[in-house]
C-alpha atoms as a PDB file:
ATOM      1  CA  UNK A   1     185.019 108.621 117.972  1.00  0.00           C
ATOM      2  CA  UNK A   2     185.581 109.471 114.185  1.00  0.00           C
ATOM      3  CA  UNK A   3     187.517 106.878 111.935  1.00  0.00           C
ATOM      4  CA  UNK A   4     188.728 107.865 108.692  1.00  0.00           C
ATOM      5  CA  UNK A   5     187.912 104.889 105.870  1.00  0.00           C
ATOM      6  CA  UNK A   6     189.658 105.131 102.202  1.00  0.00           C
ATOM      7  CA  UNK A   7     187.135 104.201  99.520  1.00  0.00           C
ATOM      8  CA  UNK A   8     188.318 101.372  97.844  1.00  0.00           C
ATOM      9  CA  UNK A   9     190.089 101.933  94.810  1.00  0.00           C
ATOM     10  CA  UNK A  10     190.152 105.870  96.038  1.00  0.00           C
ATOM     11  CA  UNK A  11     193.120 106.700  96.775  1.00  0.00           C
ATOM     12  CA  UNK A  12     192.802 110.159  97.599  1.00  0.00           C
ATOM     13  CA  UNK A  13     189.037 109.683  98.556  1.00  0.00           C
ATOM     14  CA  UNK A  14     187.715 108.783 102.260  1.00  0.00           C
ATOM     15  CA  UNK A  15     184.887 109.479 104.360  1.00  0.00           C
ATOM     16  CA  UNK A  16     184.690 109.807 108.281  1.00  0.00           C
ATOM     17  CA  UNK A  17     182.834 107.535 109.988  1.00  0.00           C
ATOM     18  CA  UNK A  18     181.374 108.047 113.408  1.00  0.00           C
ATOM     19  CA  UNK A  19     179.798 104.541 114.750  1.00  0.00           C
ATOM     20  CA  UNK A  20     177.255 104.989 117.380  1.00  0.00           C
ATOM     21  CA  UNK A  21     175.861 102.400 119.673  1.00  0.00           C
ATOM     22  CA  UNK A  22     172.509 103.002 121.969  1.00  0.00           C
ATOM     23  CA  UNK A  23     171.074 100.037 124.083  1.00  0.00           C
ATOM     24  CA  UNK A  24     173.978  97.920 122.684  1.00  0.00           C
ATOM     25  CA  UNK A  25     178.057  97.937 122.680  1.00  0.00           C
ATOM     26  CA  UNK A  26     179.511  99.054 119.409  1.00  0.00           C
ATOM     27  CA  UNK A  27     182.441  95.358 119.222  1.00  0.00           C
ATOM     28  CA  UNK A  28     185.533  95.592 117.792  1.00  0.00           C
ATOM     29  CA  UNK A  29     183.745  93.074 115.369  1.00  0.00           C
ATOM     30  CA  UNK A  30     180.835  95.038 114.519  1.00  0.00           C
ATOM     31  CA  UNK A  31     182.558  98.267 114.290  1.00  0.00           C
ATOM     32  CA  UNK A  32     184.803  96.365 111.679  1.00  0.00           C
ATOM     33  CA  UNK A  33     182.148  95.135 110.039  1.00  0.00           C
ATOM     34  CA  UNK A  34     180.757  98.986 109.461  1.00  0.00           C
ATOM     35  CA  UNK A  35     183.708 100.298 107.841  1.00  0.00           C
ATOM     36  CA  UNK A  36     184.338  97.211 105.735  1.00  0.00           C
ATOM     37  CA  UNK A  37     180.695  98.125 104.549  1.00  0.00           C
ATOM     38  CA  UNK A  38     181.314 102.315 104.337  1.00  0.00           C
ATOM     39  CA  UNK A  39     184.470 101.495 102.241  1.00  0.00           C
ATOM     40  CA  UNK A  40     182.334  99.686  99.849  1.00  0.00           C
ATOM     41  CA  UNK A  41     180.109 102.569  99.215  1.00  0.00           C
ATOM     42  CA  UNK A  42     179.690 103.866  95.336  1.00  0.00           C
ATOM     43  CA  UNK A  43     182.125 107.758  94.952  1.00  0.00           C
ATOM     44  CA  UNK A  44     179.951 110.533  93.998  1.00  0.00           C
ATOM     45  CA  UNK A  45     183.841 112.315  93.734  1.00  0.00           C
ATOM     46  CA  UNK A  46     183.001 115.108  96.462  1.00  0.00           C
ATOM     47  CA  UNK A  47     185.415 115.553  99.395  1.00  0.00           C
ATOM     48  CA  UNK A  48     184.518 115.816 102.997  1.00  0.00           C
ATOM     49  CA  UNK A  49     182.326 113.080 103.357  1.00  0.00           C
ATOM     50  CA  UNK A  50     180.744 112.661 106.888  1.00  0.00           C
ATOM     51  CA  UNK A  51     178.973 109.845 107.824  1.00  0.00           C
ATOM     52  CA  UNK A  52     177.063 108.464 111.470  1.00  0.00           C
ATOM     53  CA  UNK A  53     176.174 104.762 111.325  1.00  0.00           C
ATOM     54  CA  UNK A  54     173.901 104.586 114.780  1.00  0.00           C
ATOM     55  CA  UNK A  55     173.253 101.250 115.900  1.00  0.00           C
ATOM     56  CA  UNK A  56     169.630 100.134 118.372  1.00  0.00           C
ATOM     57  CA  UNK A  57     168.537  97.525 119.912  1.00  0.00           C
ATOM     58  CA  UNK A  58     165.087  97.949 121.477  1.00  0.00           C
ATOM     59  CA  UNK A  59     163.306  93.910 122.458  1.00  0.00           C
ATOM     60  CA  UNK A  60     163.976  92.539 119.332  1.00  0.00           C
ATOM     61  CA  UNK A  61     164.593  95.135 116.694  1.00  0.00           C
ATOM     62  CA  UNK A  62     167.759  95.864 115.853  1.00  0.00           C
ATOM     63  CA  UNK A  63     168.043  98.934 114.256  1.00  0.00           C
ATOM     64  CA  UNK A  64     170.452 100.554 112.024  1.00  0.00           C
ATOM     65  CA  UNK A  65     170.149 104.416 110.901  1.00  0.00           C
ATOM     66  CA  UNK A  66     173.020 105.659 108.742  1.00  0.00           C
ATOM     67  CA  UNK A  67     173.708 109.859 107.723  1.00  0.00           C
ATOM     68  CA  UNK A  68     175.971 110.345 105.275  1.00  0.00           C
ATOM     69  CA  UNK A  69     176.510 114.505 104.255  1.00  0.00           C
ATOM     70  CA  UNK A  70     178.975 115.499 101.869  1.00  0.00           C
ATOM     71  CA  UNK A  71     178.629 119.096  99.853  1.00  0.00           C
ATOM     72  CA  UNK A  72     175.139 120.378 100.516  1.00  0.00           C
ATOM     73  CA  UNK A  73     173.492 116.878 100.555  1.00  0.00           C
ATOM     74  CA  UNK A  74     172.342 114.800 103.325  1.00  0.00           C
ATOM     75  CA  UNK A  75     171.364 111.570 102.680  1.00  0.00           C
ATOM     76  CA  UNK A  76     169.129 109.394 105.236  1.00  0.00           C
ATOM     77  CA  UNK A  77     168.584 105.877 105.626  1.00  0.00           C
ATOM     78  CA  UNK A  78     167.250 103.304 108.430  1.00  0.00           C
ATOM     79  CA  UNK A  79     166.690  99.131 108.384  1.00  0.00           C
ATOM     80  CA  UNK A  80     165.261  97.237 111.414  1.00  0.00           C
ATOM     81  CA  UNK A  81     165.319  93.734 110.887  1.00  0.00           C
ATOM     82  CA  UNK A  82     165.856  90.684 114.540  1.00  0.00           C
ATOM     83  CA  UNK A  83     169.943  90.665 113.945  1.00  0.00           C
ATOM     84  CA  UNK A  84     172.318  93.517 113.465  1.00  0.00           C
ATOM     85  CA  UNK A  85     174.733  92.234 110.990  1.00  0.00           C
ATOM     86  CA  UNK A  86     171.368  92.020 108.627  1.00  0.00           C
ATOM     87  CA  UNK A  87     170.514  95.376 109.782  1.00  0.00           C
ATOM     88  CA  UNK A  88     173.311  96.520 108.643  1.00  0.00           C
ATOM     89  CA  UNK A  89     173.811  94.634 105.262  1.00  0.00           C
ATOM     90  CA  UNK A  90     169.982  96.128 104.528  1.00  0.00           C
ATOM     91  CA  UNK A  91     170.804  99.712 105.951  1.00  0.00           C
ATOM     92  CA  UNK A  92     174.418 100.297 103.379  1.00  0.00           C
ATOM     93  CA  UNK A  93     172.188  98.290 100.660  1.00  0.00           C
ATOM     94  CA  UNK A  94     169.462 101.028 100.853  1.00  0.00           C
ATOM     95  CA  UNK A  95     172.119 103.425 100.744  1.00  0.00           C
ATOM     96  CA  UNK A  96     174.434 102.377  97.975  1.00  0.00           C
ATOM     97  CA  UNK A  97     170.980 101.848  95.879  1.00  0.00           C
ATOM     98  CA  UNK A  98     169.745 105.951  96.351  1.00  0.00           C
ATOM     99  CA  UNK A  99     173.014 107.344  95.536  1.00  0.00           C
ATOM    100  CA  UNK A 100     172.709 104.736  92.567  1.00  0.00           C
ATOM    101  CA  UNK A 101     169.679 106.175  91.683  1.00  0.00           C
ATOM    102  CA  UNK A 102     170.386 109.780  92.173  1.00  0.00           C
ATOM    103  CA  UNK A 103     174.225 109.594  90.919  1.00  0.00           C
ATOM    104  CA  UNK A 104     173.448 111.335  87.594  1.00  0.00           C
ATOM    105  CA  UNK A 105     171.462 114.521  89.415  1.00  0.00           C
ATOM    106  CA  UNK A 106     173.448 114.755  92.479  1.00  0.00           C
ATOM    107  CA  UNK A 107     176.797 115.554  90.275  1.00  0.00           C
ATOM    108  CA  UNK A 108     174.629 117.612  87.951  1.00  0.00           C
ATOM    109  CA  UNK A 109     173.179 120.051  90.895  1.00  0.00           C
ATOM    110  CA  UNK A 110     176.349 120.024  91.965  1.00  0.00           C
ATOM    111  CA  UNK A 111     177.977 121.617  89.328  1.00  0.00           C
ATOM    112  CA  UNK A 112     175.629 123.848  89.136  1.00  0.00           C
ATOM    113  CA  UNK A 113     176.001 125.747  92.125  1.00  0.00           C
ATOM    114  CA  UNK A 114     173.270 126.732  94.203  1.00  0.00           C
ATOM    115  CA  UNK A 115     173.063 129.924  95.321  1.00  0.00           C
ATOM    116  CA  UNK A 116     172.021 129.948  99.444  1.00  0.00           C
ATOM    117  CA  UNK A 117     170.898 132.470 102.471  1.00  0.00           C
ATOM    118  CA  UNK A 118     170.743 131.409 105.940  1.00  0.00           C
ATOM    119  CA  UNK A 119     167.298 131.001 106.646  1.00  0.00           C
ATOM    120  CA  UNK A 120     166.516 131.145 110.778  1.00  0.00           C
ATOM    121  CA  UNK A 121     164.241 127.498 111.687  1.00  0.00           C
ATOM    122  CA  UNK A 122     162.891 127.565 115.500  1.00  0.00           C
ATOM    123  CA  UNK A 123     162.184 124.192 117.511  1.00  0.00           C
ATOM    124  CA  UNK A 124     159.324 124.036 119.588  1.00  0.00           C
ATOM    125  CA  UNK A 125     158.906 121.921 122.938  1.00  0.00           C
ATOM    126  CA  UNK A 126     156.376 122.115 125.468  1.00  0.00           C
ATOM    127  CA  UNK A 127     156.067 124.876 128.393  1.00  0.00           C
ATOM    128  CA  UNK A 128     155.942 123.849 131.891  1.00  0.00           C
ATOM    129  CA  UNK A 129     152.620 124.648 132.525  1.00  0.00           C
ATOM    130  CA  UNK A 130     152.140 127.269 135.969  1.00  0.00           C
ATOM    131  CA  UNK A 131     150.997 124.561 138.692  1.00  0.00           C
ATOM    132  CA  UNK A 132     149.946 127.722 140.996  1.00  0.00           C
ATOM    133  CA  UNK A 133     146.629 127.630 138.268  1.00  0.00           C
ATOM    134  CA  UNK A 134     145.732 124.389 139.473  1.00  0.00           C
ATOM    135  CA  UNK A 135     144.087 123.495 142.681  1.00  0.00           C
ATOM    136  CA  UNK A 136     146.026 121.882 145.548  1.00  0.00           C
ATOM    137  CA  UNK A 137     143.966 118.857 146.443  1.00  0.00           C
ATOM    138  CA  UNK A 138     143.944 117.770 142.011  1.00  0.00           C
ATOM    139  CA  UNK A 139     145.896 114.213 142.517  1.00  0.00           C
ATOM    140  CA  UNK A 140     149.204 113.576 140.957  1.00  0.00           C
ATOM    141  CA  UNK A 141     148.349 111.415 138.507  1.00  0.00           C
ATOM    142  CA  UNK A 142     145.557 113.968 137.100  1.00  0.00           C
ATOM    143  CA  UNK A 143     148.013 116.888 137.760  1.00  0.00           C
ATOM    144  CA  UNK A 144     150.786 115.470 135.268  1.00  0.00           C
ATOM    145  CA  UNK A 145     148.090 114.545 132.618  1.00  0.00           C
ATOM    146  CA  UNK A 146     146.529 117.865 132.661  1.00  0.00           C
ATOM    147  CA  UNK A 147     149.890 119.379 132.472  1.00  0.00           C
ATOM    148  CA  UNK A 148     150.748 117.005 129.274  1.00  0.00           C
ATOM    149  CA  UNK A 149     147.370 118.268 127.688  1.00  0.00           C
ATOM    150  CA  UNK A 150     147.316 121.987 128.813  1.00  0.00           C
ATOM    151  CA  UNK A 151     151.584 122.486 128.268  1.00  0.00           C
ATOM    152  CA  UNK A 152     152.298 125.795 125.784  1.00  0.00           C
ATOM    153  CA  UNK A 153     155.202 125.090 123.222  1.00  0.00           C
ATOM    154  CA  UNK A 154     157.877 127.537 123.340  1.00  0.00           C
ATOM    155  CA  UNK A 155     161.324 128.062 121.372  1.00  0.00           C
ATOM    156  CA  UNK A 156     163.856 125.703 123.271  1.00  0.00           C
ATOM    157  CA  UNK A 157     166.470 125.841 120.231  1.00  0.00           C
ATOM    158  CA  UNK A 158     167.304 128.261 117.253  1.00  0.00           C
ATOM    159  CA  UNK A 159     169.176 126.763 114.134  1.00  0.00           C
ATOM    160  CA  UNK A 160     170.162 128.386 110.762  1.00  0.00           C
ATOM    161  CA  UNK A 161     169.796 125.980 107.682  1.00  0.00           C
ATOM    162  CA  UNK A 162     170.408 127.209 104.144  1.00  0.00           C
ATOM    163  CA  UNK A 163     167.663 128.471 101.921  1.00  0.00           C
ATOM    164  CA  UNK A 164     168.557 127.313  98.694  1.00  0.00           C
ATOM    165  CA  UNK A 165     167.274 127.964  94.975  1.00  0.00           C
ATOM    166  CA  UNK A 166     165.904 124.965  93.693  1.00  0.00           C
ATOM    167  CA  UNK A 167     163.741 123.768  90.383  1.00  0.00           C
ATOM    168  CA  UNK A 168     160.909 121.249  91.473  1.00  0.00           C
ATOM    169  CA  UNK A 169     163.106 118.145  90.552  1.00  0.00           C
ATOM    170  CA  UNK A 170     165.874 119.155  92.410  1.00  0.00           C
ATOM    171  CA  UNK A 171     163.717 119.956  95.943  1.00  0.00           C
ATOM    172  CA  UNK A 172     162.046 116.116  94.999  1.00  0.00           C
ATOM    173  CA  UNK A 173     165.953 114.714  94.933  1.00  0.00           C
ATOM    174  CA  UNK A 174     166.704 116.398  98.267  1.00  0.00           C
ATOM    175  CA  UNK A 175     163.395 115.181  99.972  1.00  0.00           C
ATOM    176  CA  UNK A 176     164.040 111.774  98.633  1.00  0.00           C
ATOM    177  CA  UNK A 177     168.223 111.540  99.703  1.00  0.00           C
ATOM    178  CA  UNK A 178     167.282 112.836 102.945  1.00  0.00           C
ATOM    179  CA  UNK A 179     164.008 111.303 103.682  1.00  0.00           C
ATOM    180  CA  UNK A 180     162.669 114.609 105.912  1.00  0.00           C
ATOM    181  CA  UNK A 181     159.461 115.273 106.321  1.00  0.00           C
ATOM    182  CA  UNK A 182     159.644 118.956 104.463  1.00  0.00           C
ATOM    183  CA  UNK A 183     162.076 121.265 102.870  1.00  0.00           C
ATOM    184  CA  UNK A 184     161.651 124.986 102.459  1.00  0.00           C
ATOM    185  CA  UNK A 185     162.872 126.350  99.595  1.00  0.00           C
ATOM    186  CA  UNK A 186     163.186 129.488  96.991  1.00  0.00           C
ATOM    187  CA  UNK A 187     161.645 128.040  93.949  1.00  0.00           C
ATOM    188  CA  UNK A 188     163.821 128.803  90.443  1.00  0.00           C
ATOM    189  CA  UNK A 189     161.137 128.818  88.546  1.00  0.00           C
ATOM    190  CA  UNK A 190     159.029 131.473  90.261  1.00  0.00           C
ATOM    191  CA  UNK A 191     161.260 133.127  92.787  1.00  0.00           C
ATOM    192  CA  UNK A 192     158.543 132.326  95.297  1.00  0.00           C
ATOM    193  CA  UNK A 193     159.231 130.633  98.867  1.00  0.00           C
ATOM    194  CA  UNK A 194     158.208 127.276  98.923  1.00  0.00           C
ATOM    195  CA  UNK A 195     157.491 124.547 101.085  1.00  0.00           C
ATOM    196  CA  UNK A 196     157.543 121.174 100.232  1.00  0.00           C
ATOM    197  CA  UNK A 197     155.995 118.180 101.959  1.00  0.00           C
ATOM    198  CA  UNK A 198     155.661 114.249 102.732  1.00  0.00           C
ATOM    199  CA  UNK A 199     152.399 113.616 102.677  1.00  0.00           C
ATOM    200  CA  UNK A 200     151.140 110.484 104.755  1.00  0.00           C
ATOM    201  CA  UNK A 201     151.660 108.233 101.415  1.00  0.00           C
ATOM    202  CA  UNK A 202     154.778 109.033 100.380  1.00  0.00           C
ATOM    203  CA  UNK A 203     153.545 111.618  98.137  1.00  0.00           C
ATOM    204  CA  UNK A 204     154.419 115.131  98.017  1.00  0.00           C
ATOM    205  CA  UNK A 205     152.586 118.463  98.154  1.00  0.00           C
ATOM    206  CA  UNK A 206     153.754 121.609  98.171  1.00  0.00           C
ATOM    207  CA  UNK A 207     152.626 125.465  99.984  1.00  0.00           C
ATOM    208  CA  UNK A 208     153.454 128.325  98.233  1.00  0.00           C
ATOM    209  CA  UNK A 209     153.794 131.385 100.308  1.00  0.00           C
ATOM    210  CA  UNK A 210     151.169 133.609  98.228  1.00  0.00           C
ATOM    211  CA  UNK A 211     152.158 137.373  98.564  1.00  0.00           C
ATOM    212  CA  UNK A 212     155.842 137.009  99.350  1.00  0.00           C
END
């Protein structure tokens, strides 16, 4: 369920909250709790703000993963800590200190205007793998790991995301607001296609598509 929160001292600004609970029931308390803290956040003055607070408890860890989209931005945060009031507190702390950080460039790429295609992005998961291949008397156990191990991917799901025109800083910004592992891109300096990546220690590096 979506709640709408007014940003305080907004009048005419608000953002819509969806709180979402896995492994642990989203309280009257704790839901409160949320939007006191989503009504707190800093106003980048764009409209339409979405947001999905998700809340996890696995043994110990509780978990707290927050989305927040608004214009063409997504912005991506998580905190784990043993409580999920902390969890929480840490998650919209994390949050509140990259929009901080990124305030300035978010509103200037914004009025910019970014020109955008569709650009087609296929998800892969594993093929069933024909059991027919295998011989009958092959045990169970040794049938499913062989099936793991031998499994072809295939397209399960098709999505369109936009291809936008970007300069280097601006691609950085996105990858760091959104915290995803890679962003493909039409570079403004070169007109080339672009792909741009987290490397394992937090660096980037980027693929250029040469002959494109």
């Amino acid at each position: 369920m979506t709640q709408r929160v007014k940003l305080e001292g907004k009048e005419d600004r608000h953002i819509d909250v969806s709180v979402i609970g896995k492994h642990v029931e989203v309280t009257t308390p704790l839901k409160n709790y949320v939007m006191e803290k989503v009504a707190k956040v800093e106003h980048l003055n764009h409209q339409g703000i979405d947001m999905i607070v998700r809340l996890d408890v696995q043994k110990l860890e509780h978990t707290v993963n927050i989305v927040m989209k608004f214009s063409h931005f997504k912005v991506q945060v998580h905190a784990t800590t043993e409580e999920m009031y902390s969890a929480i507190d840490k998650a919209f702390d994390r949050l509140k200190t990259k929009l901080r950080k990124w305030k300035g460039r978010i509103q200037d790429h914004h009025a910019k205007g970014i020109p955008a295609v569709d650009l087609d992005v296929n998800v892969l998961e594993k093929q069933p793998l024909d059991v027919d291949l295998i011989n009958d008397d092959i045990e169970e156990v040794t049938l499913q790991e062989m099936e793991a191990s031998c499994a072809k991917p295939k397209v399960y799901k098709k999505k369109s995301r936009p291809l936008k025109t970007l300069n280097l800083d601006e691609a950085v910004m996105k990858m760091e607001l959104s915290s995803d592992n890679f962003l493909i891109y039409r570079s403004e300096e070169d007109r080339k296609l672009k792909v741009l990546y987290r490397r394992k220690d937090n660096s980037y590096g980027i693929i250029a598509l040469v002959g494109e």
